[in-house]
N, C-alpha and C. Protein backbone atom coordinates (compact mmCIF):
# COMPACT_ATOMS: atom_id res chain seq x y z
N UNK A 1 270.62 22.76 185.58
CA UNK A 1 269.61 23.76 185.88
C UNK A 1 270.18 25.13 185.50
N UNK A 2 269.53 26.12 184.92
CA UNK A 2 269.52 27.05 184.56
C UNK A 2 270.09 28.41 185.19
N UNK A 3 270.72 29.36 185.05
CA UNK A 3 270.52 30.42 186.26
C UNK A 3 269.24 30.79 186.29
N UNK A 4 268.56 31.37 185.56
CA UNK A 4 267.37 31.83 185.91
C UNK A 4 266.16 30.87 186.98
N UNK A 5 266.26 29.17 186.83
CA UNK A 5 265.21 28.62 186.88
C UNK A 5 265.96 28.71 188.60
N UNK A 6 267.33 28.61 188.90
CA UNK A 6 267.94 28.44 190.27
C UNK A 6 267.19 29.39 190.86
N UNK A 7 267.30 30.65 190.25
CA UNK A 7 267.04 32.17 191.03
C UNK A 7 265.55 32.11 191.50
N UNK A 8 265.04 31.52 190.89
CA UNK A 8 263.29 31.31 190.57
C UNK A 8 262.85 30.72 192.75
N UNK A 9 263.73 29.52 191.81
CA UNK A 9 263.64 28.17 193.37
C UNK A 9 263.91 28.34 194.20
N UNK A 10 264.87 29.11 194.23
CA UNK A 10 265.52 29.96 195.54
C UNK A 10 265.14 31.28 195.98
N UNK A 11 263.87 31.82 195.40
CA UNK A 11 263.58 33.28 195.67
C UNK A 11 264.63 34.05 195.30
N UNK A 12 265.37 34.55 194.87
CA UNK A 12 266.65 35.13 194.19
C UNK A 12 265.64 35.91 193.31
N UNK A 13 265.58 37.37 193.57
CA UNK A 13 265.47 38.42 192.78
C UNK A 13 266.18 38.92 192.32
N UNK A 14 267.52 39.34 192.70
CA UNK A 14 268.82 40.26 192.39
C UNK A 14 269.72 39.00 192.35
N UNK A 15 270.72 38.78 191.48
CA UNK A 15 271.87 38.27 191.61
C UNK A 15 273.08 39.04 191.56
N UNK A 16 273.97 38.39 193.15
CA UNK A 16 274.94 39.52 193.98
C UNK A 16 276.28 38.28 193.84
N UNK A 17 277.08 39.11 192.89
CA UNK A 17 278.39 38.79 192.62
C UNK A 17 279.54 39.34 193.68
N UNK A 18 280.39 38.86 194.37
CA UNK A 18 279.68 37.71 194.85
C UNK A 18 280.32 37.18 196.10
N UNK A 19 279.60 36.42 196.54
CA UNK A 19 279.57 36.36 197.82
C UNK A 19 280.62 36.14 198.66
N UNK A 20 281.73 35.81 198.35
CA UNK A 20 283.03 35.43 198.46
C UNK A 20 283.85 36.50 199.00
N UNK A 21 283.51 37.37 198.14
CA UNK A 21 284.04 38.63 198.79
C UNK A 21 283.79 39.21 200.05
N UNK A 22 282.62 38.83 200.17
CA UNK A 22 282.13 39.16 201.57
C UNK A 22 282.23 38.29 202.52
N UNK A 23 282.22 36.97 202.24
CA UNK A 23 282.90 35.95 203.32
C UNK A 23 284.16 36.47 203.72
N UNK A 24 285.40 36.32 202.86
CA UNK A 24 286.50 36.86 203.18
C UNK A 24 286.88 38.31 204.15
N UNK A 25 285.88 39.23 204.06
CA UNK A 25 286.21 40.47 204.35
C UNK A 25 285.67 40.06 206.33
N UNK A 26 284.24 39.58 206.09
CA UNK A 26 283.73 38.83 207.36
C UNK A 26 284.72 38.21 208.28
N UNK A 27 285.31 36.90 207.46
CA UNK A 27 286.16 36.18 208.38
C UNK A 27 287.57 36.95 209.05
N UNK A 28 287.94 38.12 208.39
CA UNK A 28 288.94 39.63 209.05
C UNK A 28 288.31 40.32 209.82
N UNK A 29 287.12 40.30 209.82
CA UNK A 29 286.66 41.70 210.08
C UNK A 29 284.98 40.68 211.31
N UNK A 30 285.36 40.08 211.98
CA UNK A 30 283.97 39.47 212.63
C UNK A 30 283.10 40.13 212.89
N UNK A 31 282.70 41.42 213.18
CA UNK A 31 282.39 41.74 213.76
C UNK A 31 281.15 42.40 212.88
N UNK A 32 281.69 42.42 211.33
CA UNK A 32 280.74 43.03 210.10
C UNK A 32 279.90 41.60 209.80
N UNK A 33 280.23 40.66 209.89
CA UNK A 33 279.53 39.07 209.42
C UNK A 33 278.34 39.31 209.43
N UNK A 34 277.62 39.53 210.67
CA UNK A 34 275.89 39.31 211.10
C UNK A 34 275.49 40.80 209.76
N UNK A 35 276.08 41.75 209.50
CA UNK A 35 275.31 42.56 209.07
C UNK A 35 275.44 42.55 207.27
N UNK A 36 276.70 41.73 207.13
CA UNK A 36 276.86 41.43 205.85
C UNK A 36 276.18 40.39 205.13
N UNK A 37 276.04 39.83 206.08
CA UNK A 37 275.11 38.14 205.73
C UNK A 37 273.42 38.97 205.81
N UNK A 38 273.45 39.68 206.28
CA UNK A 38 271.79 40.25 206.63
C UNK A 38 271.41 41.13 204.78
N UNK A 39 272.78 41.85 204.42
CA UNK A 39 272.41 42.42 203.31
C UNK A 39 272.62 41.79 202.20
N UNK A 40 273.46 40.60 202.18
CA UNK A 40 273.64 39.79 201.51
C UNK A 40 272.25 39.22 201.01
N UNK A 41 271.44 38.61 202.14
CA UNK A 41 270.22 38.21 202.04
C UNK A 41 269.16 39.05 201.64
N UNK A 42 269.13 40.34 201.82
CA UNK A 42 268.18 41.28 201.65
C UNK A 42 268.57 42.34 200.30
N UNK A 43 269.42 42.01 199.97
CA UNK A 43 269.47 42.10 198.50
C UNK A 43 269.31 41.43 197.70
N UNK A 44 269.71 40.14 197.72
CA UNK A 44 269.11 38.66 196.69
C UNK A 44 267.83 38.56 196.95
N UNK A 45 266.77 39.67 197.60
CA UNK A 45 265.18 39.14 197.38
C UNK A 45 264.84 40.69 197.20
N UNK A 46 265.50 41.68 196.98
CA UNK A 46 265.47 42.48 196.82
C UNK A 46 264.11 43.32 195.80
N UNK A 47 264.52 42.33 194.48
CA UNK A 47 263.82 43.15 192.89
C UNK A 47 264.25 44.64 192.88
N UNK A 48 265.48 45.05 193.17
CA UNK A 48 265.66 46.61 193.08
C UNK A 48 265.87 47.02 191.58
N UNK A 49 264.60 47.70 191.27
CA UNK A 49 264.70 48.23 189.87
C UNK A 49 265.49 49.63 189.41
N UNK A 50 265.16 50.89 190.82
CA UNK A 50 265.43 51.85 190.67
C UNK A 50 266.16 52.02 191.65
N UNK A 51 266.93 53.36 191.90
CA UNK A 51 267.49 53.62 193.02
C UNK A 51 266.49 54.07 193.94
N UNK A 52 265.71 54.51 193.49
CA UNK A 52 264.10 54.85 194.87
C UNK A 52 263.99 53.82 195.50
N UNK A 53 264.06 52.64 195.39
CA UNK A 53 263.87 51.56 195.57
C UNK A 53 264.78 51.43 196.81
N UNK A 54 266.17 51.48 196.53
CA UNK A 54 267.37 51.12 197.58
C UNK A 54 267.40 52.15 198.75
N UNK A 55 266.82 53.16 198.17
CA UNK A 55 266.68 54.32 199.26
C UNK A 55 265.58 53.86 200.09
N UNK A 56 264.64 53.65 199.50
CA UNK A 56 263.63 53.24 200.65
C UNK A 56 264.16 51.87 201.51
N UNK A 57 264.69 50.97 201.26
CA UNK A 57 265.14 49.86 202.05
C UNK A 57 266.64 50.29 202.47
N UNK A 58 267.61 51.63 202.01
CA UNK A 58 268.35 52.04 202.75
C UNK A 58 268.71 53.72 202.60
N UNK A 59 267.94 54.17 203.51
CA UNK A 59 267.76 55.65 203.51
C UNK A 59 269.26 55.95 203.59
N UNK A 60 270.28 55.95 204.10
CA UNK A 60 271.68 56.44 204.53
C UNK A 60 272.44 55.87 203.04
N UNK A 61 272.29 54.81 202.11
CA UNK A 61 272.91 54.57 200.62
C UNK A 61 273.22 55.96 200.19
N UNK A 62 274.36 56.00 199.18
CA UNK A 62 275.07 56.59 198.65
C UNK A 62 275.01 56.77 197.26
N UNK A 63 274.56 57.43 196.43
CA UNK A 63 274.45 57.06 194.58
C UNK A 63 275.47 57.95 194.04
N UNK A 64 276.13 56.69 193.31
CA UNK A 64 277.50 57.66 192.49
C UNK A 64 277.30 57.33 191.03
N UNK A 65 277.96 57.72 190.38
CA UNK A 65 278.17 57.85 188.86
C UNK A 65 278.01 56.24 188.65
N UNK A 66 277.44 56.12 187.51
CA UNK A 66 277.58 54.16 186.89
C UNK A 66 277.08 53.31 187.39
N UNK A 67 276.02 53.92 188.23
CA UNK A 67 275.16 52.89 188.86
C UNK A 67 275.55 52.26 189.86
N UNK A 68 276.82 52.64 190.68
CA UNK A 68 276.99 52.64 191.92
C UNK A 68 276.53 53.07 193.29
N UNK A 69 276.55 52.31 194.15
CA UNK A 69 275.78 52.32 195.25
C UNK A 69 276.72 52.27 196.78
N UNK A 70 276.87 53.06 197.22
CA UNK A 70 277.34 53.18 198.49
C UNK A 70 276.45 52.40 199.50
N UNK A 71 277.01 51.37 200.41
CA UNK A 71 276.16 51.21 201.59
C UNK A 71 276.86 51.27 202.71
N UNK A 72 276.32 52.25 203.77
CA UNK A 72 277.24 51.89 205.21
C UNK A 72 276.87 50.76 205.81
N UNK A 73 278.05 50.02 206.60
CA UNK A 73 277.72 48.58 207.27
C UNK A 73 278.21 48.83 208.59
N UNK A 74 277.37 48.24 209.66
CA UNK A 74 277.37 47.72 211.06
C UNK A 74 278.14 49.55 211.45
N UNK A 75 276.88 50.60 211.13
CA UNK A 75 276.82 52.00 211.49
C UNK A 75 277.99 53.05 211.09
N UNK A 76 278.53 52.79 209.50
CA UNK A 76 279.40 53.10 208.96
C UNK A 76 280.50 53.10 209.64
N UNK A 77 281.17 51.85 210.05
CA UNK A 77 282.49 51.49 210.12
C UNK A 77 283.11 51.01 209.08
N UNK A 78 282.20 50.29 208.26
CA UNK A 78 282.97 49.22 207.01
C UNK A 78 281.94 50.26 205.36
N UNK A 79 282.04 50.25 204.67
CA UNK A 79 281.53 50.36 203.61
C UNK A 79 281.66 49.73 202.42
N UNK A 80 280.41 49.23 201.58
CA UNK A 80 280.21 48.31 200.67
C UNK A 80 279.61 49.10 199.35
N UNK A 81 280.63 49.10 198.61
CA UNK A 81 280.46 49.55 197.37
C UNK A 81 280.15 48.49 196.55
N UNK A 82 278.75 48.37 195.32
CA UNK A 82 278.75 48.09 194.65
C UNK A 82 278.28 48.58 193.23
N UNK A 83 277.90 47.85 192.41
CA UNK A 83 277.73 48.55 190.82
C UNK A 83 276.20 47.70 190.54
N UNK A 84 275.55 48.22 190.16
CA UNK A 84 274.44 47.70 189.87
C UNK A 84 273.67 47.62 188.44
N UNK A 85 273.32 46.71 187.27
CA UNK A 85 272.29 46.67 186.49
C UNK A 85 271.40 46.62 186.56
N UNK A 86 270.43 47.31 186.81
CA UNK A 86 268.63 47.15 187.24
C UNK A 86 268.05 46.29 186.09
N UNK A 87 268.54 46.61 184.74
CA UNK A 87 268.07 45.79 183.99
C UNK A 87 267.73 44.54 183.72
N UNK A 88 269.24 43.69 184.52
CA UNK A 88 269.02 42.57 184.34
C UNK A 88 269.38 41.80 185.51
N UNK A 89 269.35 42.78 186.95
CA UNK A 89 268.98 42.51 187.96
C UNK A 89 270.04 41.76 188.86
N UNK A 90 271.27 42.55 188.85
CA UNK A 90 273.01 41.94 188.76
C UNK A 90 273.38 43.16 189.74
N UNK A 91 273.48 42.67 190.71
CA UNK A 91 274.82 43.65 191.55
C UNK A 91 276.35 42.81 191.80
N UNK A 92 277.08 44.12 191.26
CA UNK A 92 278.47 43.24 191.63
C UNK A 92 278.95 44.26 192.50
N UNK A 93 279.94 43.07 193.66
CA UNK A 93 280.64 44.09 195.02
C UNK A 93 282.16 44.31 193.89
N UNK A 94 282.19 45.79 194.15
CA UNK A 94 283.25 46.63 194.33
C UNK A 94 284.38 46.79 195.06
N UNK A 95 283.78 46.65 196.39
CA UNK A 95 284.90 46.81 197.70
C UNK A 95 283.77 46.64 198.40
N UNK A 96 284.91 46.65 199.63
CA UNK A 96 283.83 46.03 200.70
C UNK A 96 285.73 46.43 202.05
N UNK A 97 285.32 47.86 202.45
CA UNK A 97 286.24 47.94 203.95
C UNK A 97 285.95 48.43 204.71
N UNK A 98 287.28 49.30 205.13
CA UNK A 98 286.99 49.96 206.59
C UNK A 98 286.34 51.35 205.95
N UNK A 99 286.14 52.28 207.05
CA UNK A 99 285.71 53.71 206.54
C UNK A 99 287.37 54.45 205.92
N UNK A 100 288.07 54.26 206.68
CA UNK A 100 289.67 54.58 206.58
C UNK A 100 289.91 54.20 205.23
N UNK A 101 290.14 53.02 205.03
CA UNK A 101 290.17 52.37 203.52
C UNK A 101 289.36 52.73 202.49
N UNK A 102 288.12 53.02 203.01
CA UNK A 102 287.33 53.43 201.65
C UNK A 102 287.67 55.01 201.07
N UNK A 103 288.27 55.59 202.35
CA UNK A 103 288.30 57.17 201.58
C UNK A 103 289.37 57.28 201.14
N UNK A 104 290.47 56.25 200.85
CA UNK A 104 291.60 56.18 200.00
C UNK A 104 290.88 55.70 198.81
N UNK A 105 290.34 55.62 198.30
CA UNK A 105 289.68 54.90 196.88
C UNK A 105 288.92 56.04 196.43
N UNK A 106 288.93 55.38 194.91
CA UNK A 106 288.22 56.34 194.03
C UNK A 106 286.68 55.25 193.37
N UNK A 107 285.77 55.54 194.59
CA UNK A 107 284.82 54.79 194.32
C UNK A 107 284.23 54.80 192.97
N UNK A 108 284.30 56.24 192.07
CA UNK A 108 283.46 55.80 190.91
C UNK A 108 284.90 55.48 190.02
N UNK A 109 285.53 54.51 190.06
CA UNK A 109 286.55 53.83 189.61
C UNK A 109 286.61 52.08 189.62
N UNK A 110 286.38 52.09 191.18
CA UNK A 110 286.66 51.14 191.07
C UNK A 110 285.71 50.01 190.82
């Protein structure tokens, strides 16, 4: 089966690279799980074409250079950077930490 025909069957609007990363960060961090699994889900049905789009389903998001996307998680303790193609409807995670950790990084880098 296809990627596309999977994405179809499964309601999959956005495909979010990937998920692993966010299991891992979850199983350290328990306490982010329920809200990572929530955006996890609510981005794979997403269809985010524009950034108007992410703003309206997350007013507090972040827009940086390259089509990056700041999101605060479970009331900005953790933050989830990713990179996004609207085109062809692909977010990949960046990072995914603490607030502490993230302001050591050079988000439109990494």
């Amino acid at each position: 089966m296809g990627t596309f025909n999977y994405l179809c069957q499964n309601n999959f609007k956005v495909r979010v690279i990937s998920k692993k990363k966010l299991r891992e960060f979850w199983e350290k961090h328990v306490d982010s799980k329920q809200q990572l699994k929530s955006w996890f889900q609510e981005a794979s049905v997403a269809g985010w074409k524009t950034p108007k789009q992410i703003k309206k389903d997350y007013p507090s998001a972040s827009f940086l250079a390259d089509n990056r996307v700041v999101f605060n998680i479970k009331g900005n303790t953790y933050r989830l950077v990713v990179r996004i193609n609207y085109e062809y409807s692909m977010v990949w995670i960046r990072f995914i930490g603490t607030h502490a950790e993230y302001d050591k990084i050079d988000s439109t880098k990494i």
